[in-house]
N, C-alpha and C. Protein backbone atom coordinates (compact mmCIF):
# COMPACT_ATOMS: atom_id res chain seq x y z
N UNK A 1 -9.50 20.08 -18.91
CA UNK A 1 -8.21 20.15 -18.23
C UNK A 1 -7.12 19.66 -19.20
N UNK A 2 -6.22 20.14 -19.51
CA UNK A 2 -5.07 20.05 -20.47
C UNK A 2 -4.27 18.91 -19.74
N UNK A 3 -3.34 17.90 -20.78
CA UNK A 3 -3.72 16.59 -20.51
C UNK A 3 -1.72 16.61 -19.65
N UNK A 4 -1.12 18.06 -19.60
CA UNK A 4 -0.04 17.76 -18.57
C UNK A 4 -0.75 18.17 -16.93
N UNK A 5 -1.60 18.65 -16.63
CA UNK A 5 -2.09 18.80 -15.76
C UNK A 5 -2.98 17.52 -15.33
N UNK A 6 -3.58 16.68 -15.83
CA UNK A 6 -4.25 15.61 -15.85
C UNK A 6 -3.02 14.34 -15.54
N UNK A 7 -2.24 14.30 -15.64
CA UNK A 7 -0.92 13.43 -15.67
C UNK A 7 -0.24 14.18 -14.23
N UNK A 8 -0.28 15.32 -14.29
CA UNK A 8 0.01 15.26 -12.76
C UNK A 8 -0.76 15.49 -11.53
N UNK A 9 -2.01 15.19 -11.70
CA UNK A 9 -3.14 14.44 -10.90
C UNK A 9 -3.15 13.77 -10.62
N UNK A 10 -2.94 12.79 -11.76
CA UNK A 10 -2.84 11.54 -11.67
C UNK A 10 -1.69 10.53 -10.63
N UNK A 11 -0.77 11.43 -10.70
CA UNK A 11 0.70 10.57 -10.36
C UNK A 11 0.57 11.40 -8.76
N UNK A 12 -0.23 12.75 -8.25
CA UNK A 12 -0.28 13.26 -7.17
C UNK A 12 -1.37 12.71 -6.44
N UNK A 13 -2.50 12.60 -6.95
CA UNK A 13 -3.68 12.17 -6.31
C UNK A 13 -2.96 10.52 -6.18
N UNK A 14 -2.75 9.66 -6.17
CA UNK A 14 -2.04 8.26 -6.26
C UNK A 14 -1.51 8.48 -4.95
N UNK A 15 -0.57 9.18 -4.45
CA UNK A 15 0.37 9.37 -3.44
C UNK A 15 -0.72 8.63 -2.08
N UNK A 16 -1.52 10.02 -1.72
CA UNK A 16 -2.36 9.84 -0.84
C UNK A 16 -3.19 8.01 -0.85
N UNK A 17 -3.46 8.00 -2.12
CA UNK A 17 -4.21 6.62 -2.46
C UNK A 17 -3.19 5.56 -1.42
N UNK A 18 -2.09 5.73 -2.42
CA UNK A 18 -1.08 4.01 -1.87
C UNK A 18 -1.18 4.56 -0.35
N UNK A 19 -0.87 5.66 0.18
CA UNK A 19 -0.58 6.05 1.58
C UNK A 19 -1.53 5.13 2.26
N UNK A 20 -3.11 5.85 2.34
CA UNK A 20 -4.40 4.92 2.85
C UNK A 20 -4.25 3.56 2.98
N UNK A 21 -4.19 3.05 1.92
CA UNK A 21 -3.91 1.67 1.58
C UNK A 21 -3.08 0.94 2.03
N UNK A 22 -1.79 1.07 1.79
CA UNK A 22 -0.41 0.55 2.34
C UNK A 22 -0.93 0.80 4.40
N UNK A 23 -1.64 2.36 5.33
CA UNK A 23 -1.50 2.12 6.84
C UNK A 23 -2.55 1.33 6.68
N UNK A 24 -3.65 1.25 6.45
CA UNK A 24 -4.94 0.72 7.02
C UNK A 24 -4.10 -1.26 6.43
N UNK A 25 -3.93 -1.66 5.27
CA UNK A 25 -3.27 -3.22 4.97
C UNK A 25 -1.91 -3.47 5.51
N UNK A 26 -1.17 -2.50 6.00
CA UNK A 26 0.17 -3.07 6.90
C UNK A 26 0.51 -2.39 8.07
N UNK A 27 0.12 -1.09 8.56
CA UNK A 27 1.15 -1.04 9.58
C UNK A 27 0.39 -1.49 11.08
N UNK A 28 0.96 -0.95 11.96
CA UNK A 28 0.82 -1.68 13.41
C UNK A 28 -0.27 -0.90 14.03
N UNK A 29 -0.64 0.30 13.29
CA UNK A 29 -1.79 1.06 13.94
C UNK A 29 -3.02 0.24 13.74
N UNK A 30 -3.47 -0.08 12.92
CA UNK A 30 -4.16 -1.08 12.26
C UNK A 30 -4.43 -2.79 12.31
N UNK A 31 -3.29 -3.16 13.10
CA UNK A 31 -2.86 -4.19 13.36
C UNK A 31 -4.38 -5.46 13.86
N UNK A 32 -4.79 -4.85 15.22
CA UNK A 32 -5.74 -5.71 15.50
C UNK A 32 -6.93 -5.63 14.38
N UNK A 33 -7.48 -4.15 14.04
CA UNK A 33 -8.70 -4.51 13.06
C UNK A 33 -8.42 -5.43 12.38
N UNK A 34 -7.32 -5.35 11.54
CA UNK A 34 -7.17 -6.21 10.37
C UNK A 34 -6.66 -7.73 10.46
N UNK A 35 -6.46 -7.98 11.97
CA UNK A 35 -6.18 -9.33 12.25
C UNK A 35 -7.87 -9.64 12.37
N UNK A 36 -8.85 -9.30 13.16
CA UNK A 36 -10.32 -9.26 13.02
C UNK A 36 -10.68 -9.92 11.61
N UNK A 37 -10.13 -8.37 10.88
CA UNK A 37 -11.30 -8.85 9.45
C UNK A 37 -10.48 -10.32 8.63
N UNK A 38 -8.73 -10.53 8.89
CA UNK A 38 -7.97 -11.74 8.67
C UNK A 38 -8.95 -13.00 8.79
N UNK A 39 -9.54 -13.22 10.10
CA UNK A 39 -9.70 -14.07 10.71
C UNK A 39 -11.24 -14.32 10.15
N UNK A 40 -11.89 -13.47 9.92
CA UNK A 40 -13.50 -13.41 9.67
C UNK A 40 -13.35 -13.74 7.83
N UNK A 41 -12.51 -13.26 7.47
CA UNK A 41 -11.92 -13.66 5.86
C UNK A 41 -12.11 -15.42 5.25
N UNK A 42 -11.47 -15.97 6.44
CA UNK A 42 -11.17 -17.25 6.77
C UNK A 42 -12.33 -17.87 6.77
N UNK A 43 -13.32 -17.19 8.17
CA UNK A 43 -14.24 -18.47 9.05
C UNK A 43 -15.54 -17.83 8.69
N UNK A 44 -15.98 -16.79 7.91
CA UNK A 44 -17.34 -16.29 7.89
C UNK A 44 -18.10 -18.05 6.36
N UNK A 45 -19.43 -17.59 6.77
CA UNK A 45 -20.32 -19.08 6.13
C UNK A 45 -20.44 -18.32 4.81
N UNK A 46 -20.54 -17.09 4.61
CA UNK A 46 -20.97 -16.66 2.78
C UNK A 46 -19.60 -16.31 2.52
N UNK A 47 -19.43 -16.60 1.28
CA UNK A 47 -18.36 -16.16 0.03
C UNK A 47 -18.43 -14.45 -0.03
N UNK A 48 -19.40 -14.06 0.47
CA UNK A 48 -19.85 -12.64 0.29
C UNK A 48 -19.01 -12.00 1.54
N UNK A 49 -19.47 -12.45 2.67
CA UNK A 49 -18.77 -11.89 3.64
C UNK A 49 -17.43 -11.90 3.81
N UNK A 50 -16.96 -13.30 3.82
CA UNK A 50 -15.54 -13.53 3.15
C UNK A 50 -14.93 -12.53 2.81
N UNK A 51 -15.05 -12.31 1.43
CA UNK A 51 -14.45 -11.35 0.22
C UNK A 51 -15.14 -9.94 1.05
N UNK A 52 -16.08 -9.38 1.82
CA UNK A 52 -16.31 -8.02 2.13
C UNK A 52 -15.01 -8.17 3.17
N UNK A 53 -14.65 -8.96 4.52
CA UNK A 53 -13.78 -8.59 5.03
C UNK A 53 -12.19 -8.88 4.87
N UNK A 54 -12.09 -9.56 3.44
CA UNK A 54 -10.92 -9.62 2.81
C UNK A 54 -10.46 -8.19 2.36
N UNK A 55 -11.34 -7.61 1.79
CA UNK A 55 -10.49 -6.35 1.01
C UNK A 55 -9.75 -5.10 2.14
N UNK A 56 -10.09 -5.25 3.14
CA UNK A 56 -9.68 -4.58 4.31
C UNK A 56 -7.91 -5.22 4.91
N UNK A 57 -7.73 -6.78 4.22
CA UNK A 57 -6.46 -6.89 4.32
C UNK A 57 -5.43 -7.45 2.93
N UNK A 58 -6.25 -6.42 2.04
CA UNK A 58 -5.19 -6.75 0.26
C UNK A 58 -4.78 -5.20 -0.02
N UNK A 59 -4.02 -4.78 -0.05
CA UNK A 59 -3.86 -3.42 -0.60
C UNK A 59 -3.90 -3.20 -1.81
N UNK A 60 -3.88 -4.00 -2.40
CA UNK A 60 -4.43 -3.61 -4.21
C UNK A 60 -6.19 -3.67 -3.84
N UNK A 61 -6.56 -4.32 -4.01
CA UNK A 61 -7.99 -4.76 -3.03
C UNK A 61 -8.78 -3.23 -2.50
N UNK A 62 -8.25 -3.14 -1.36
CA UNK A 62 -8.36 -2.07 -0.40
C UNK A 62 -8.29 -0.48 -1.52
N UNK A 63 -7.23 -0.43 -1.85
CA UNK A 63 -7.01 1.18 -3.29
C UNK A 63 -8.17 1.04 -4.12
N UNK A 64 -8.96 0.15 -4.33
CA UNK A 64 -9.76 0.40 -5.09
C UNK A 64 -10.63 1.14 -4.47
N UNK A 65 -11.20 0.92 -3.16
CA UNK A 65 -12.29 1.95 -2.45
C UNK A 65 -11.71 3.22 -2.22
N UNK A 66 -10.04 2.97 -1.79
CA UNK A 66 -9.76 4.41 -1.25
C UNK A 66 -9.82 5.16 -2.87
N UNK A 67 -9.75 4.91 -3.72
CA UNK A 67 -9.39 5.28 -5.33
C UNK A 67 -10.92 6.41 -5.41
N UNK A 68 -12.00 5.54 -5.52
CA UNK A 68 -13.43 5.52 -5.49
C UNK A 68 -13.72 6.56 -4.37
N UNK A 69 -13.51 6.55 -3.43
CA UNK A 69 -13.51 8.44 -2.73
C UNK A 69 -12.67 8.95 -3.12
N UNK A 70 -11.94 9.06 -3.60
CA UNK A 70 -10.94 10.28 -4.13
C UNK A 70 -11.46 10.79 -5.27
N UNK A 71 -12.00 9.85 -5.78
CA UNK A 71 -12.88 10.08 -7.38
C UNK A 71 -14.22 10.92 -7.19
N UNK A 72 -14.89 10.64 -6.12
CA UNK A 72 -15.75 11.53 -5.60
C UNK A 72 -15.45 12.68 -5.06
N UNK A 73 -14.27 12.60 -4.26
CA UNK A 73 -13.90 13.97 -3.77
C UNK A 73 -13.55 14.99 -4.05
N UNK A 74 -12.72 14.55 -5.68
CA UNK A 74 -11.78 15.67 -6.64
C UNK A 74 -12.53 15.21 -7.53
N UNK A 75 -13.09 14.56 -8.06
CA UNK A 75 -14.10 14.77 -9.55
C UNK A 75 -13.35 15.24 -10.16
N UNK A 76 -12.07 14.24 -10.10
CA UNK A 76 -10.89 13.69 -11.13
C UNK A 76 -11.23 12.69 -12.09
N UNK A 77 -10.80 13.02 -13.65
CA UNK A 77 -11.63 12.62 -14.86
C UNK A 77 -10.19 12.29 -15.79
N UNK A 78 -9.43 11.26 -16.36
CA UNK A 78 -8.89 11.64 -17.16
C UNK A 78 -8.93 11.42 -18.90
N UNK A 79 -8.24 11.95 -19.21
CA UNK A 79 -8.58 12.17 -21.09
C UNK A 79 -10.19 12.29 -21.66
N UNK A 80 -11.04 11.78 -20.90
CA UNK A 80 -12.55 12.00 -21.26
C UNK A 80 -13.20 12.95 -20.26
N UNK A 81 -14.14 14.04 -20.58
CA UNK A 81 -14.71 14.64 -19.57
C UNK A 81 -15.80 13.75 -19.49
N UNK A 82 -16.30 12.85 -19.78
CA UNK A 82 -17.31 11.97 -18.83
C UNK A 82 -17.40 10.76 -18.31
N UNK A 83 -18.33 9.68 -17.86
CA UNK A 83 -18.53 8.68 -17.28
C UNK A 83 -16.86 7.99 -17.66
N UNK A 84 -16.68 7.83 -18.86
CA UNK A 84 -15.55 7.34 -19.03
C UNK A 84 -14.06 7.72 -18.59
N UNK A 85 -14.28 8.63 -18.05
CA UNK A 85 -12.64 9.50 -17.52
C UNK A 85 -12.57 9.22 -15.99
N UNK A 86 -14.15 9.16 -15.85
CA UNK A 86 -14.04 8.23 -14.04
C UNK A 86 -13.40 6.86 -13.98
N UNK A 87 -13.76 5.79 -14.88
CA UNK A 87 -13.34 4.67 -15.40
C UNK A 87 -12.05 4.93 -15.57
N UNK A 88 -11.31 5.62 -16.61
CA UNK A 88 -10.33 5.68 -16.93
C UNK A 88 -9.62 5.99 -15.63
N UNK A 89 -9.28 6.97 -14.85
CA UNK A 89 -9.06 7.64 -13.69
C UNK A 89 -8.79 6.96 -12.70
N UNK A 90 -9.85 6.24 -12.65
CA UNK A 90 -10.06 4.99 -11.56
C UNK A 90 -8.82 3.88 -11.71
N UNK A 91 -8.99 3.71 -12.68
CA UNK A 91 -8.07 2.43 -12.79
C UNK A 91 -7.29 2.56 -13.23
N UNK A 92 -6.30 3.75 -13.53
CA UNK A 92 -5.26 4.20 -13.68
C UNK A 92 -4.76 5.03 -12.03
N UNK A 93 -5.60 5.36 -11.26
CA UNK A 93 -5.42 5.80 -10.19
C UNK A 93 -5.11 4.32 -9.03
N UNK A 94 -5.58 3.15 -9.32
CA UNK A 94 -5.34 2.35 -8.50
C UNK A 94 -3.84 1.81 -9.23
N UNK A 95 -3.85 1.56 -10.58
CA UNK A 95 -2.39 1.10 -11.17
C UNK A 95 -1.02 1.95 -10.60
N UNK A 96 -1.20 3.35 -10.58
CA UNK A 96 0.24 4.17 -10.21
C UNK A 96 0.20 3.90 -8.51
N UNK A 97 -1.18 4.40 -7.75
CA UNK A 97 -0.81 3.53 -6.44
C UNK A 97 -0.01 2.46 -5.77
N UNK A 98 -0.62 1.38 -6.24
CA UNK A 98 0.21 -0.01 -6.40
C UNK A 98 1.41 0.28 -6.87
N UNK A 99 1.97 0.57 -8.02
CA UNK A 99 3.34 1.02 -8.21
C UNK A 99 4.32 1.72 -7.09
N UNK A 100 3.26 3.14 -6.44
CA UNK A 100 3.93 3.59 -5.19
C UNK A 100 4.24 2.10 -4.05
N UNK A 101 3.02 1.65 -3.55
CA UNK A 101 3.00 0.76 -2.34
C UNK A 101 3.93 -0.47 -2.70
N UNK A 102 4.24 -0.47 -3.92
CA UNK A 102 5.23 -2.01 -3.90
C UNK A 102 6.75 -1.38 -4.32
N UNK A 103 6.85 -0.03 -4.42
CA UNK A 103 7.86 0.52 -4.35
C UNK A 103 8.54 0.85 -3.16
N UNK A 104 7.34 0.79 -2.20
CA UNK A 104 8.16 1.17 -1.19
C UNK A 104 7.98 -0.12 -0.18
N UNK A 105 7.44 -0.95 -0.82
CA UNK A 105 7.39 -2.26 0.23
C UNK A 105 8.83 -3.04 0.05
N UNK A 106 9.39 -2.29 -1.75
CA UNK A 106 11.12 -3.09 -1.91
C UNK A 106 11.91 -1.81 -1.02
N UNK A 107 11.75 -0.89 -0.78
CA UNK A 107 12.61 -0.45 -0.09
C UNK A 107 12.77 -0.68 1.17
N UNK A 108 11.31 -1.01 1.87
CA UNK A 108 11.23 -1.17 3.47
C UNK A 108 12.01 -2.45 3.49
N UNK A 109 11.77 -3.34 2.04
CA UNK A 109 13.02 -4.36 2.42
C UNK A 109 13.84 -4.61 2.62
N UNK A 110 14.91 -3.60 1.81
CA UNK A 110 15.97 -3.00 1.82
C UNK A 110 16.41 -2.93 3.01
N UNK A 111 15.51 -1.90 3.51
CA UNK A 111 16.38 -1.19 5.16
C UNK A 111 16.60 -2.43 6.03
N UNK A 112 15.27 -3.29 6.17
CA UNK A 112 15.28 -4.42 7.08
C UNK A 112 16.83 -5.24 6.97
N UNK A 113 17.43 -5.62 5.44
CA UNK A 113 18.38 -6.31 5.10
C UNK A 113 19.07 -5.73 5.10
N UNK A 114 19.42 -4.63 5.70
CA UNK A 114 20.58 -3.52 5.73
C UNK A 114 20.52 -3.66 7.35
N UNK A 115 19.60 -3.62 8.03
CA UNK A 115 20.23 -3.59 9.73
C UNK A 115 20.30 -4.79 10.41
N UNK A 116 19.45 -6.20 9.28
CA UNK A 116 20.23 -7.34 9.46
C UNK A 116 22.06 -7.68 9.92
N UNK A 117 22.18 -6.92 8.25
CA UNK A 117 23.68 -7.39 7.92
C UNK A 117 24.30 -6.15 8.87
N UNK A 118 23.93 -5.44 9.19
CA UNK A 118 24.41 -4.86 9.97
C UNK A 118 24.63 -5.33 11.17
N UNK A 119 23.56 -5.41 12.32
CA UNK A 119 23.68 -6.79 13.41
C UNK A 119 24.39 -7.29 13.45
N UNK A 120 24.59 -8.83 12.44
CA UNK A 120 25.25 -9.39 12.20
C UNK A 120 27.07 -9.18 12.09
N UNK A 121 27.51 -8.22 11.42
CA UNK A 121 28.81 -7.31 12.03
C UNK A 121 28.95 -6.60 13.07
N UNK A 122 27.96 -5.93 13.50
CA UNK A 122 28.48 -5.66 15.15
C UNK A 122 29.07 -7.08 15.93
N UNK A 123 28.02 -7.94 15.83
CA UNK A 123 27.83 -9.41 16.92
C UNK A 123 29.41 -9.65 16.29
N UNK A 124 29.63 -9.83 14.93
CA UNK A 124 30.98 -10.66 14.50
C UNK A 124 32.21 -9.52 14.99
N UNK A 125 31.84 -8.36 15.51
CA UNK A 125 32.97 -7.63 15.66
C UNK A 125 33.19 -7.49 17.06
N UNK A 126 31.78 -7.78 17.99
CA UNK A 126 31.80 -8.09 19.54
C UNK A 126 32.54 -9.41 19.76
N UNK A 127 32.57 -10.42 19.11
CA UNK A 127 32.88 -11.57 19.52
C UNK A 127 34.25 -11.25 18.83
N UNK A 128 34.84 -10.87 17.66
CA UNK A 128 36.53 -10.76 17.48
C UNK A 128 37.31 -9.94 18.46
N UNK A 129 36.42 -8.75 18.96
CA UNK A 129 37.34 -8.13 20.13
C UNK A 129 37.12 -8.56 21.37
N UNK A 130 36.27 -9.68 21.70
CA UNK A 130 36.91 -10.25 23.31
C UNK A 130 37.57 -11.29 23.00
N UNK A 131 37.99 -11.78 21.49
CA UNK A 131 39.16 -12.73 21.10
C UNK A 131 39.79 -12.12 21.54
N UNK A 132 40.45 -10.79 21.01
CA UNK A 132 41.39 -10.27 21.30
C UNK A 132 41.73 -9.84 22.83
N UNK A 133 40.68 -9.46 23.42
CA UNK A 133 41.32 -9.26 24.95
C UNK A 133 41.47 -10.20 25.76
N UNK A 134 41.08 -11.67 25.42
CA UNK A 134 41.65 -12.51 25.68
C UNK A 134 42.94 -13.26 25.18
């Protein structure tokens, strides 16, 4: 595979990756499992179990498995056609992920601090106009 086509595998197959990763480690669909495996993270007796139901709430953590079926699924390889382009692939497929998911974890910040300060001027503009009609 010619290595501009391999580069945009790379940066396309990623998409889906952070996607997986980012609903199953944050959103609200997900919410109770991952308060479950939170809690079992904490109070399980092996270090083993621990860390098995930790990776279900780290999203860097978590991309590595979703990475690892995708790698199976598309027998996506890059710059080496063998064992080593899975390796390579892999962990270049979890690096641009993470890049997506913390890219958009600064933007979801964004919005939040945008309808803050927003709020916040309505309320200051509700309370200056019943100054005024009083």
């Amino acid at each position: 595979m010619d290595i501009t086509i391999q580069l945009i595998w790379l940066f396309v197959l990623a998409i889906p990756i952070a996607c997986i990763s980012w609903t199953v480690t944050h959103e609200e669909i997900f919410k109770e499992p991952r308060e479950w495996c939170v809690k079992h993270s904490k109070n399980e007796r092996t270090i083993l179990a621990r860390k098995a139901f930790y990776l279900f709430t780290c999203e860097y953590c978590f991309s590595h498995y979703v990475t690892i079926v995708f790698l199976v699924l598309c027998n996506y390889k890059l710059l080496l056609n063998d064992w080593r382009g899975y390796i390579l692939a892999g962990f270049s497929l979890v690096f641009v992920a993470n890049v997506y998911m913390s890219l958009f974890a600064l933007l979801r910040q964004a919005i939040k601090k945008e309808k803050v300060e927003i709020e916040k001027i309505e309320i200051e503009n509700e309370t200056d106009s019943e100054k005024l009609s009083l």
